[in-house]
N, C-alpha and C. Protein backbone atom coordinates (compact mmCIF):
# COMPACT_ATOMS: atom_id res chain seq x y z
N UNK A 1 5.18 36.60 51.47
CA UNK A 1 5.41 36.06 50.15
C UNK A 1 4.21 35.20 49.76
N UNK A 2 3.32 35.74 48.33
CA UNK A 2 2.47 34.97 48.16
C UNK A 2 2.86 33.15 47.98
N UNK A 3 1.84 32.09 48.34
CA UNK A 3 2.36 31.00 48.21
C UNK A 3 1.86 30.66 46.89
N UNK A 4 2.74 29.41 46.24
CA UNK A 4 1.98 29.37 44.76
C UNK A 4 1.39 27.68 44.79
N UNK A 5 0.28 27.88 43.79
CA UNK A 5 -0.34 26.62 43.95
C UNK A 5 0.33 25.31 43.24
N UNK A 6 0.21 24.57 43.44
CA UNK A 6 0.70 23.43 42.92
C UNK A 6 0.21 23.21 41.25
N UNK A 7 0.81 22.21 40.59
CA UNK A 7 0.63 21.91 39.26
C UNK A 7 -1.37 21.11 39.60
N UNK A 8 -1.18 19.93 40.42
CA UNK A 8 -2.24 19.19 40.30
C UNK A 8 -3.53 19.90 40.58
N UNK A 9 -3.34 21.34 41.44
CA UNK A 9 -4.63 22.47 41.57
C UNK A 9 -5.25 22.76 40.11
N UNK A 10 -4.37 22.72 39.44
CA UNK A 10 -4.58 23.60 38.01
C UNK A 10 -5.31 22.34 36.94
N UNK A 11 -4.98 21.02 37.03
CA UNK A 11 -5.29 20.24 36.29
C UNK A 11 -6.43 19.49 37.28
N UNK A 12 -7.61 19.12 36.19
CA UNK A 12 -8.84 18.93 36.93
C UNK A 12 -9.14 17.11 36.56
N UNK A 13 -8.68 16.70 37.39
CA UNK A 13 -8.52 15.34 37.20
C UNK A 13 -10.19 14.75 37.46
N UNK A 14 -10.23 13.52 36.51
CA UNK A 14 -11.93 13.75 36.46
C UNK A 14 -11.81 11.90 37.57
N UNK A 15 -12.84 12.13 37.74
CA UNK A 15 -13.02 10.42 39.62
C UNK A 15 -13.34 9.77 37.99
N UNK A 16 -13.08 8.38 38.80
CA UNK A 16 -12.65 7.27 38.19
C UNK A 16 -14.24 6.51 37.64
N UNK A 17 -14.11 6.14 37.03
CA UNK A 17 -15.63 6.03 36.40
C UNK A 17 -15.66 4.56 36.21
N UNK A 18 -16.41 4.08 36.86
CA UNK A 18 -16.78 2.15 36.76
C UNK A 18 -17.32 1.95 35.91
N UNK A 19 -18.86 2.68 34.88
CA UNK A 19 -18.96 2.00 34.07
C UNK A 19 -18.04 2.51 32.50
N UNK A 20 -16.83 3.59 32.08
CA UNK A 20 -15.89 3.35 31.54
C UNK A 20 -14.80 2.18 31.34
N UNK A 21 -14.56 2.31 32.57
CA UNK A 21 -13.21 0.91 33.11
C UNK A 21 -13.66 -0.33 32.73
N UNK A 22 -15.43 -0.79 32.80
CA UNK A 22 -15.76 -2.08 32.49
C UNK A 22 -16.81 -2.11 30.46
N UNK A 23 -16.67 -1.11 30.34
CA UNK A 23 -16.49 -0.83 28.67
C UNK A 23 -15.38 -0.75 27.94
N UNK A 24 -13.92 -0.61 28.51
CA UNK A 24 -12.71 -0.53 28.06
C UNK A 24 -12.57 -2.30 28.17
N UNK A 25 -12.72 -2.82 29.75
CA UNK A 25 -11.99 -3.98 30.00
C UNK A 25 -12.88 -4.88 28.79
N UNK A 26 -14.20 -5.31 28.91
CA UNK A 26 -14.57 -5.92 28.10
C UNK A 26 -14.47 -5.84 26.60
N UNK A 27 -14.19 -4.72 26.22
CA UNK A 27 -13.40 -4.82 24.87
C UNK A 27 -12.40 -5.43 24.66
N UNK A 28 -11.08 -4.89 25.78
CA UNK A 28 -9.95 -5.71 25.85
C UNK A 28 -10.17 -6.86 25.99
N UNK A 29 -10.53 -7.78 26.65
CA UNK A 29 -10.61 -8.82 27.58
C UNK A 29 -11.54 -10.00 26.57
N UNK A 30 -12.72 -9.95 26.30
CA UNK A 30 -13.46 -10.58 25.31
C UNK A 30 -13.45 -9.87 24.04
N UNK A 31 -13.26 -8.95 23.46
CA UNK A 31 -12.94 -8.68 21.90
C UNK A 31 -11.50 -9.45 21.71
N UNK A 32 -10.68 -8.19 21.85
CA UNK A 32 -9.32 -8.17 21.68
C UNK A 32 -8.52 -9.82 21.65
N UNK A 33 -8.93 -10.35 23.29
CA UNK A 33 -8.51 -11.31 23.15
C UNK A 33 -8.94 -12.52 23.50
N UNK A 34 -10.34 -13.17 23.12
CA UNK A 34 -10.92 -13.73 23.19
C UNK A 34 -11.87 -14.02 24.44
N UNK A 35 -11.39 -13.91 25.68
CA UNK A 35 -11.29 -13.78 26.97
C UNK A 35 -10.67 -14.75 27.74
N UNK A 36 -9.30 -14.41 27.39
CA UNK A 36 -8.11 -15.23 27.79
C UNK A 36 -7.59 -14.19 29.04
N UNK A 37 -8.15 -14.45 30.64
CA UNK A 37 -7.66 -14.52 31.37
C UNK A 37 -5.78 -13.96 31.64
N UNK A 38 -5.53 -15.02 31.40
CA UNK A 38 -3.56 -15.19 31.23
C UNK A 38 -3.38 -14.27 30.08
N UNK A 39 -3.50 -13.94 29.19
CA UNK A 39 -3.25 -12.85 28.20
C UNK A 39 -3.85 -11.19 28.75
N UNK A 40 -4.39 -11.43 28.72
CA UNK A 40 -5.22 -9.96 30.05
C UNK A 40 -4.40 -9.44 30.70
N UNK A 41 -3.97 -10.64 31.89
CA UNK A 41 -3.17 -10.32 32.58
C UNK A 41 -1.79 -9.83 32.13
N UNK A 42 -1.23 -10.58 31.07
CA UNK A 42 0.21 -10.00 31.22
C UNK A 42 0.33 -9.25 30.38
N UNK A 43 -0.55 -8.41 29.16
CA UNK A 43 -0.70 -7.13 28.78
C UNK A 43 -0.96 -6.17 29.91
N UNK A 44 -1.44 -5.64 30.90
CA UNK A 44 -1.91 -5.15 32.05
C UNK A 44 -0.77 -5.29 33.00
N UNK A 45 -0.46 -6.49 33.26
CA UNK A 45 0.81 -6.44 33.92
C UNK A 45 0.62 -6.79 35.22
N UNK A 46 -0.63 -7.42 35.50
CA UNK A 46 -1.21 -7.77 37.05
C UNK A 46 -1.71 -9.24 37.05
N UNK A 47 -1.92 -9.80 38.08
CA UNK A 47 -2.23 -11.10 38.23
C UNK A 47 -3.72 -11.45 37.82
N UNK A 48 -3.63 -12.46 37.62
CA UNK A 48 -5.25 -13.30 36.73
C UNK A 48 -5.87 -12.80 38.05
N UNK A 49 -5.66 -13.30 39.41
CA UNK A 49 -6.52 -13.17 39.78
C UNK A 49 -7.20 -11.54 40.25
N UNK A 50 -6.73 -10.91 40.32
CA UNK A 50 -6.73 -9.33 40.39
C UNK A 50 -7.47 -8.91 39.44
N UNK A 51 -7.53 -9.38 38.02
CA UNK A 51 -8.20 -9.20 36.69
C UNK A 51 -9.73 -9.59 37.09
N UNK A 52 -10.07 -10.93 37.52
CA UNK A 52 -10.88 -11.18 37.71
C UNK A 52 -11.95 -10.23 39.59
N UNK A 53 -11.07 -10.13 40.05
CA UNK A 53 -12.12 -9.15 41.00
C UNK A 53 -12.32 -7.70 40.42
N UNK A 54 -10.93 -7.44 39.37
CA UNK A 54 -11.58 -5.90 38.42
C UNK A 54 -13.02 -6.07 38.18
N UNK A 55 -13.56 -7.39 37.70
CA UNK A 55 -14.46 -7.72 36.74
C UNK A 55 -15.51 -7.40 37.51
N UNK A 56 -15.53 -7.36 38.87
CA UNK A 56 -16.46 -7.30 40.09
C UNK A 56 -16.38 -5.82 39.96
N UNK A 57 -15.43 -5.18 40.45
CA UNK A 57 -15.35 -4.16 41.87
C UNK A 57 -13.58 -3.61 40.88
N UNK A 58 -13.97 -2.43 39.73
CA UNK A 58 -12.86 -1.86 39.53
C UNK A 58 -11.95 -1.02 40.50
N UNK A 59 -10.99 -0.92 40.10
CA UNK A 59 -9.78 0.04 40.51
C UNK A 59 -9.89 1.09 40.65
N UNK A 60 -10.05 2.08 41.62
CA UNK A 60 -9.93 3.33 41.84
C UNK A 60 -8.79 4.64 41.08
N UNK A 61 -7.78 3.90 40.60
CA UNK A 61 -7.00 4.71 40.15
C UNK A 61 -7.62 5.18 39.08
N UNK A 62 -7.70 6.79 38.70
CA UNK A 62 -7.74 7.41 37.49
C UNK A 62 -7.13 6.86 36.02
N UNK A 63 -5.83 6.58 36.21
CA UNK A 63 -4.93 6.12 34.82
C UNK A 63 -5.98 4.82 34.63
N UNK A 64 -6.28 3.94 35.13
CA UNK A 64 -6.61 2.69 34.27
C UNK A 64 -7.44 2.73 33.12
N UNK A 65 -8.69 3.75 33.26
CA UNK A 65 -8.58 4.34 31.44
C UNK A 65 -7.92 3.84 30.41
N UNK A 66 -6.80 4.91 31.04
CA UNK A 66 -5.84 5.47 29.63
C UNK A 66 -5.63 4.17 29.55
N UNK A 67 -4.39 3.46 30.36
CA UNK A 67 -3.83 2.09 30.41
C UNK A 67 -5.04 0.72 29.58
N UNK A 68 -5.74 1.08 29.30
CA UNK A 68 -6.84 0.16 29.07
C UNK A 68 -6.69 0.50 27.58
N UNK A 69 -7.44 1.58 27.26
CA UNK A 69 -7.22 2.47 25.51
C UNK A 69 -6.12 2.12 25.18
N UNK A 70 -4.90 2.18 25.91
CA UNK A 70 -3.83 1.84 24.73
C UNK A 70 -3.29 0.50 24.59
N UNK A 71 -3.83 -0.02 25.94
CA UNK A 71 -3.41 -1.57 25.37
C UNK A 71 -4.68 -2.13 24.12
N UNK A 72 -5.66 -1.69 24.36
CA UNK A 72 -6.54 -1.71 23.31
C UNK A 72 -6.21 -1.52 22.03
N UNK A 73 -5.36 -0.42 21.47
CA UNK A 73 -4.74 0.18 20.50
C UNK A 73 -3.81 -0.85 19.96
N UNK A 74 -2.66 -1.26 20.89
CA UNK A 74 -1.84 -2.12 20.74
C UNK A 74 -2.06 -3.39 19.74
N UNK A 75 -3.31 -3.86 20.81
CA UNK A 75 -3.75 -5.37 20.58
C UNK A 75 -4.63 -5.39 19.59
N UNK A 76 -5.01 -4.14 18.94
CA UNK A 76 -5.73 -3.93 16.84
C UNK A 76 -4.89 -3.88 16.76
N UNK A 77 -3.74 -3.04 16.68
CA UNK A 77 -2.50 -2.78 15.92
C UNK A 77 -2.45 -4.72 15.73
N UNK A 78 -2.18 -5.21 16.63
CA UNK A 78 -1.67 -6.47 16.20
C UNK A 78 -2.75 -7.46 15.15
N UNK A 79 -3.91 -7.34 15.61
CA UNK A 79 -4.85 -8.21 15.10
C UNK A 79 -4.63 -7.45 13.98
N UNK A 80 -4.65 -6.54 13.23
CA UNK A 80 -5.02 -6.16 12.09
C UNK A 80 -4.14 -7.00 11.10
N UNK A 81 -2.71 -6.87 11.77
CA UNK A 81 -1.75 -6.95 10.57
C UNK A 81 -1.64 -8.70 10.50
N UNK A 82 -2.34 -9.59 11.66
CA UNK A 82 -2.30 -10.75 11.23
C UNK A 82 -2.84 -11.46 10.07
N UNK A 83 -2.39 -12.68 9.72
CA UNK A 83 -2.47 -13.24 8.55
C UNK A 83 -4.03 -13.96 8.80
N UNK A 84 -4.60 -14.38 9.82
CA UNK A 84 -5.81 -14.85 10.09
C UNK A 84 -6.99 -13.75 10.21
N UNK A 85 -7.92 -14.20 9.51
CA UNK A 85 -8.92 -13.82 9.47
C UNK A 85 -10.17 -13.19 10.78
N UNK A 86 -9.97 -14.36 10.97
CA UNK A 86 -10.93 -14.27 12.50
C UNK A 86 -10.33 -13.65 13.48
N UNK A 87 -8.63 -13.39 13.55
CA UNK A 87 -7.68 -11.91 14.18
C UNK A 87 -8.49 -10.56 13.05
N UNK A 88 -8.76 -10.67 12.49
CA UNK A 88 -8.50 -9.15 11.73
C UNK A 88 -10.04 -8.91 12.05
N UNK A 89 -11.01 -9.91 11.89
CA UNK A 89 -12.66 -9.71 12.20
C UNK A 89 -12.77 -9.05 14.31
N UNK A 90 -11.77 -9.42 14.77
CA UNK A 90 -11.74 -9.01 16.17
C UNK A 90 -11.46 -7.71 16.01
N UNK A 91 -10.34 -7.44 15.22
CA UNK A 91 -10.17 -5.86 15.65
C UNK A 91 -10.99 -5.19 15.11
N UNK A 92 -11.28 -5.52 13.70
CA UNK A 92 -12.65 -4.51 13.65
C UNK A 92 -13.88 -4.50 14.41
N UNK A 93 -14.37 -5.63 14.85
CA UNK A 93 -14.87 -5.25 16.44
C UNK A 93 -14.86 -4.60 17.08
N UNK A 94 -13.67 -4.73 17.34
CA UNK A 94 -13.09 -3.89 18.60
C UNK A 94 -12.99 -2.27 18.42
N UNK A 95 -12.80 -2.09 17.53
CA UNK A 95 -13.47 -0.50 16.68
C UNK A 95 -14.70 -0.41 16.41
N UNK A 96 -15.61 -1.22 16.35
CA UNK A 96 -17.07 -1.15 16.40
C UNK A 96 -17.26 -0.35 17.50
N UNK A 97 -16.83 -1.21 18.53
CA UNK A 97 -17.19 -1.33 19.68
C UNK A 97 -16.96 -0.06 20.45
N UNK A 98 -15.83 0.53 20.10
CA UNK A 98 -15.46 1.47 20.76
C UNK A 98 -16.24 2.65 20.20
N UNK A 99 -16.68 2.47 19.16
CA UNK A 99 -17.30 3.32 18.52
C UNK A 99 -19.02 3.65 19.19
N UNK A 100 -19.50 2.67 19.44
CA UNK A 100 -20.98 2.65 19.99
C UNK A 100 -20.76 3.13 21.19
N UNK A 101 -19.70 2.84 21.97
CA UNK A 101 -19.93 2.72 23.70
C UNK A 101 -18.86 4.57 23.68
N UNK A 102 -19.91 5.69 23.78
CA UNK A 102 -19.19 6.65 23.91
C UNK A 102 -17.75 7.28 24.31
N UNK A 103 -17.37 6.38 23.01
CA UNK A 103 -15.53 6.42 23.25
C UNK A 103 -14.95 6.61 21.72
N UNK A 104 -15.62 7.60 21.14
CA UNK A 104 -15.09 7.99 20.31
C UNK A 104 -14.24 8.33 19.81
N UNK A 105 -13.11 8.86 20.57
CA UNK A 105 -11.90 9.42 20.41
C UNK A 105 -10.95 7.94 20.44
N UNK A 106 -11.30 7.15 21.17
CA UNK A 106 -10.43 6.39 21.12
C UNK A 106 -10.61 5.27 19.61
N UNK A 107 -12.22 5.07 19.33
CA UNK A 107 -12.40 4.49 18.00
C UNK A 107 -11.63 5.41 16.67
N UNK A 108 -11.33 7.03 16.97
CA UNK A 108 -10.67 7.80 15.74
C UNK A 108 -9.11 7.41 16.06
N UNK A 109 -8.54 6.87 17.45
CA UNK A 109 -7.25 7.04 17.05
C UNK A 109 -7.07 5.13 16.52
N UNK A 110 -7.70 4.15 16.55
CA UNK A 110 -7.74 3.36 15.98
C UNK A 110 -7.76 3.40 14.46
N UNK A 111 -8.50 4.19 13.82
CA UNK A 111 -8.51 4.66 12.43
C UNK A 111 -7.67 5.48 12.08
N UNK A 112 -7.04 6.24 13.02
CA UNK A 112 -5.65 7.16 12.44
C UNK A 112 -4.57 6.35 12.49
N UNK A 113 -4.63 5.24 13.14
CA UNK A 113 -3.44 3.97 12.94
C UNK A 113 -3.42 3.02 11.97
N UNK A 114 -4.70 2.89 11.55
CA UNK A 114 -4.98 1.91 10.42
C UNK A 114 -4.61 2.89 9.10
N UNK A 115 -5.05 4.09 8.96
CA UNK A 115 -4.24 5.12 8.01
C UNK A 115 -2.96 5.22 8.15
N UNK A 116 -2.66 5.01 8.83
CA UNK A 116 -0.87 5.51 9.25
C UNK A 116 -0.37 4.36 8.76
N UNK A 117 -0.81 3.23 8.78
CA UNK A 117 -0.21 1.72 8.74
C UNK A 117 -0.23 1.66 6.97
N UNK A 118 -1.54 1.56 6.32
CA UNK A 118 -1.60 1.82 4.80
C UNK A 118 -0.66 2.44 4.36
N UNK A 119 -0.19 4.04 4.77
CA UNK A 119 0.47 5.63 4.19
C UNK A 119 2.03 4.51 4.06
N UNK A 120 2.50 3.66 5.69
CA UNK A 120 3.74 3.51 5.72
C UNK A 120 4.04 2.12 4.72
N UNK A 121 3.07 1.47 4.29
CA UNK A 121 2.70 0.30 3.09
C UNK A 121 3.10 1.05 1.77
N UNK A 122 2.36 2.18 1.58
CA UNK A 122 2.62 2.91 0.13
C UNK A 122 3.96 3.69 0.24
N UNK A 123 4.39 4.08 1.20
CA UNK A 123 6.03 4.89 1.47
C UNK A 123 6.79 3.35 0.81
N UNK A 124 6.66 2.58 1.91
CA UNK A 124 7.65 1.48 1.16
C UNK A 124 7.77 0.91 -0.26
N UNK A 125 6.35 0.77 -0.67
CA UNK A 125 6.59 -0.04 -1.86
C UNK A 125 7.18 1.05 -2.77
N UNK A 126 6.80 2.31 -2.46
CA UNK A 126 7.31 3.59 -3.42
C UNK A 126 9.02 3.38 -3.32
N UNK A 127 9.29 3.60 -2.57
CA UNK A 127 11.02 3.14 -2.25
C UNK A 127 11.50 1.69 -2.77
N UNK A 128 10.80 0.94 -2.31
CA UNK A 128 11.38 -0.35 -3.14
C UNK A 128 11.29 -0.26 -4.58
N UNK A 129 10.10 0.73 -5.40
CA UNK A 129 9.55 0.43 -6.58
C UNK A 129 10.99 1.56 -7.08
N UNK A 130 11.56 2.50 -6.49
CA UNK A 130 12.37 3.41 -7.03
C UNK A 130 13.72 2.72 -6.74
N UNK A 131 14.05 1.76 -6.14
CA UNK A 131 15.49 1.28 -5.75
C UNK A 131 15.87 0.43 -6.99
N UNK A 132 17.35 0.91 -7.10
CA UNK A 132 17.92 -0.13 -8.30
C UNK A 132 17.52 -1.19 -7.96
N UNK A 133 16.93 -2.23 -9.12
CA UNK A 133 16.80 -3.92 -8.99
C UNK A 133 15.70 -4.02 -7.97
N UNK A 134 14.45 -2.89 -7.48
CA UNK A 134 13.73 -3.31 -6.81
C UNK A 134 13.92 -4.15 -5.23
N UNK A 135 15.18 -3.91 -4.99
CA UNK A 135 15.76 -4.44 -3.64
C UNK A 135 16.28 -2.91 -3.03
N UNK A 136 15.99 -3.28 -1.89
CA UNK A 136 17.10 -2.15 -1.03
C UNK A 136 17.13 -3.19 0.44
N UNK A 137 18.44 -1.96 0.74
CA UNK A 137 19.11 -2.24 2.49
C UNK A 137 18.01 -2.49 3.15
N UNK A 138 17.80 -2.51 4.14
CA UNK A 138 17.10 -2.67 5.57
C UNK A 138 17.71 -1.35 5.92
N UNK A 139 19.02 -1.67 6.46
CA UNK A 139 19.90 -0.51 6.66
C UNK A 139 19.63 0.49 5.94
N UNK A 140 19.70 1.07 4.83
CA UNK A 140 19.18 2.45 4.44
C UNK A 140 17.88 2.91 4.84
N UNK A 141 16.74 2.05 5.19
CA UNK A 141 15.56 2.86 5.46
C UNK A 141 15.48 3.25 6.70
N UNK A 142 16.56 3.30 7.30
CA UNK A 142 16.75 4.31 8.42
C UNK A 142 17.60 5.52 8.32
N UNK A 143 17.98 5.26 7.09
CA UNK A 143 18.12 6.93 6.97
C UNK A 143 17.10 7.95 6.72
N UNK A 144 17.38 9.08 7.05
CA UNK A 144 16.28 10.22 7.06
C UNK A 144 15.84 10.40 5.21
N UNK A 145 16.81 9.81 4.56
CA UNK A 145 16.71 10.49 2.94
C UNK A 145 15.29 9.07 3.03
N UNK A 146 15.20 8.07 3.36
CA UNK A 146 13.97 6.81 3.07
C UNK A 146 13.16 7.32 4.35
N UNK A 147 13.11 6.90 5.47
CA UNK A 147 12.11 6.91 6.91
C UNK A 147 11.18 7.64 6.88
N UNK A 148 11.12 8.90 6.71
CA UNK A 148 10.12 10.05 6.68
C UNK A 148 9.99 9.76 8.09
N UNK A 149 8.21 9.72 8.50
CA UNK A 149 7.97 9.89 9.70
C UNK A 149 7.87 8.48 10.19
N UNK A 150 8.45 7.37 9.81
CA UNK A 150 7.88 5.93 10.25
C UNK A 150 9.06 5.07 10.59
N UNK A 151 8.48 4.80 11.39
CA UNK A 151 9.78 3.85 12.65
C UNK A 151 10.11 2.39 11.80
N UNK A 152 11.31 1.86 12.42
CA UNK A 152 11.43 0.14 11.77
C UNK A 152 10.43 -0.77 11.88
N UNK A 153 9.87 -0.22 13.26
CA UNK A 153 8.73 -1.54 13.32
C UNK A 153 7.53 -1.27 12.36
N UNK A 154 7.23 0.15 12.09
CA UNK A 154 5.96 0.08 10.87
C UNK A 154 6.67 -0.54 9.64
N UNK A 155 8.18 -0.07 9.05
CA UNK A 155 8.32 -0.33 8.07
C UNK A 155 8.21 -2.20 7.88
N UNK A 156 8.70 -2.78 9.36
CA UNK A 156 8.44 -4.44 9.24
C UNK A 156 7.08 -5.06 9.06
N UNK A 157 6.47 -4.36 9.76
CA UNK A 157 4.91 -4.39 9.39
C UNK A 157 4.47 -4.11 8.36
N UNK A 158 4.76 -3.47 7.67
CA UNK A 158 4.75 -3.34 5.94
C UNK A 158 4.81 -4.10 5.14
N UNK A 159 6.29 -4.49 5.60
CA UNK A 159 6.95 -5.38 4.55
C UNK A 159 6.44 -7.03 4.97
N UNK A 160 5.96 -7.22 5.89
CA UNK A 160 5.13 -8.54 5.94
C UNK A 160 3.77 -8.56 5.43
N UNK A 161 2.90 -7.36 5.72
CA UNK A 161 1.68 -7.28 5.11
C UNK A 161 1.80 -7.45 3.53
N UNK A 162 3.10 -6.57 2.84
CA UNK A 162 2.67 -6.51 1.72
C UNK A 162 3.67 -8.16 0.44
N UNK A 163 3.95 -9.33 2.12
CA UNK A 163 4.80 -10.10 1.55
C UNK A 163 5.61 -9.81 0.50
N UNK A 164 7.06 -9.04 1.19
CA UNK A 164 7.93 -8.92 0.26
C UNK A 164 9.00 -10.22 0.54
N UNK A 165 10.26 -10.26 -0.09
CA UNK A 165 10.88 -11.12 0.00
C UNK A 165 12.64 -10.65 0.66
N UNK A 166 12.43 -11.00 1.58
CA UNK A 166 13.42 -10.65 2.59
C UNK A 166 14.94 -11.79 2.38
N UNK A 167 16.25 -11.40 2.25
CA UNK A 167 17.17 -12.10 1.99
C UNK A 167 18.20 -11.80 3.35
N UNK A 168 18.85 -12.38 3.63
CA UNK A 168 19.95 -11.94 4.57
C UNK A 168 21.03 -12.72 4.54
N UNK A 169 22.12 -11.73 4.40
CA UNK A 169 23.33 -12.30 4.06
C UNK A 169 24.47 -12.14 4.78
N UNK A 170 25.40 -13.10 5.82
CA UNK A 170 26.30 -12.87 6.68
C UNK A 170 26.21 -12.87 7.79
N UNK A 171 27.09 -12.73 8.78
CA UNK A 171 26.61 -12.87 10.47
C UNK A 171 27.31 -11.89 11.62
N UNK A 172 26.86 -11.93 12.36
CA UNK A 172 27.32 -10.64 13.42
C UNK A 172 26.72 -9.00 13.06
N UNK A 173 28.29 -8.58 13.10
CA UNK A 173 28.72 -7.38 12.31
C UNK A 173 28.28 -6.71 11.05
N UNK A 174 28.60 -8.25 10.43
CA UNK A 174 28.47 -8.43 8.69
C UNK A 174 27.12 -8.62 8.27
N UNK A 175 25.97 -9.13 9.07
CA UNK A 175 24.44 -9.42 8.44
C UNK A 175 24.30 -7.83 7.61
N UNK A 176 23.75 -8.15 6.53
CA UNK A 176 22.97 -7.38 5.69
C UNK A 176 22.01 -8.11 5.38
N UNK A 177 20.63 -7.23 5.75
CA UNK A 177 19.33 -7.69 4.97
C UNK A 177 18.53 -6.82 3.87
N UNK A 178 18.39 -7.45 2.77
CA UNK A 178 17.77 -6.90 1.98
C UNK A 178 16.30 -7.22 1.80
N UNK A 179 15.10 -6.17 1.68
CA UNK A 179 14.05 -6.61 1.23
C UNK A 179 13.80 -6.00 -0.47
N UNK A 180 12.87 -6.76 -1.05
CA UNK A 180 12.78 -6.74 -2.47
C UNK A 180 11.75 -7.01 -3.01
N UNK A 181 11.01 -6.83 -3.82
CA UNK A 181 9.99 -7.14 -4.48
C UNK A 181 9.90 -8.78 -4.88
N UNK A 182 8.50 -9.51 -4.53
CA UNK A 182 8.62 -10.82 -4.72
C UNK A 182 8.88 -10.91 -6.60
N UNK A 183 9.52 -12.20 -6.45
CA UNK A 183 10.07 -12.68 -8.14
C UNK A 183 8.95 -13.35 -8.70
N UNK A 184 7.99 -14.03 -8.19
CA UNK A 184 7.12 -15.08 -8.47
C UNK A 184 6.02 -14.09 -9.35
């Protein structure tokens, strides 16, 4: 009986590349987040001091890449949508950056998030702008007839970027929140 090869024969896993891992980390690490040590760490999920001998002598594992790119992703996602300035001047950095240091793919999916984030800004205000009285549920934009392709947390991210005016009424069971177009 012929024997059959395994899945990992077929997939060509590429060796772990030191100067990638320390072009990812230093983005993360001094862009992203200033180079806060203790923040490093508990995005990553490993001890300060472990962070700091990365800085020496990286990790052999293949995944830390990826694990690097998307906490990268994450931590624009966040800087962007903050209200401070000198947060929003980091992440575009941090897309600079990724952009020069042959990591292109990861600087396009940064820009397909910053599009995605705008698209789910104009979905909402379109829905609020079509809702009786310019208010709607919270609760309804999880229905499929409002959501389209965008989760609660983009739509909250929305609705803070584009300071709407959020009401909530009742407790437990009973909370209903409405967001609405500001009155001012």
């Amino acid at each position: 009986m012929p024997r059959t090869k395994s899945l990992a024969t077929f997939i060509a896993f590429p060796p772990a590349d030191d100067n990638l891992f320390h072009d990812l980390f230093d983005i993360l690490h001094e862009t992203c987040l200033g180079g806060n040590w203790s923040a490093t760490a508990r995005i990553l999920d490993v001890r300060p001091s472990t962070l700091k001998r990365w800085n020496k002598e990286p990790p052999q594992q293949r995944f830390w890449p990826i694990v690097l790119t998307h906490a990268i992703r994450e931590c624009t996602r966040q800087l962007r949508m903050s209200p401070t300035k000198k947060h929003r001047k980091r992440a575009a950095l941090a897309a600079d950056q990724l952009a020069r240091h042959r990591l292109a793919d990861a600087a396009e999916e940064l820009q397909k998030d910053e599009i995605a984030d705008d698209g789910c800004a104009r979905h909402l205000l379109t829905i609020i702008n079509e809702a009786p009285g310019q208010t709607i549920k919270v609760t309804d934009l999880k229905k499929a007839k409002y959501s389209g392709e965008y989760s609660m947390r983009a739509f909250r991210y929305a609705a803070e970027r584009l300071c709407l005016d959020k009401e909530t009424e009742g407790f437990g069971a009973d909370k209903v929140t409405y967001w609405s177009m500001p009155r001012d």
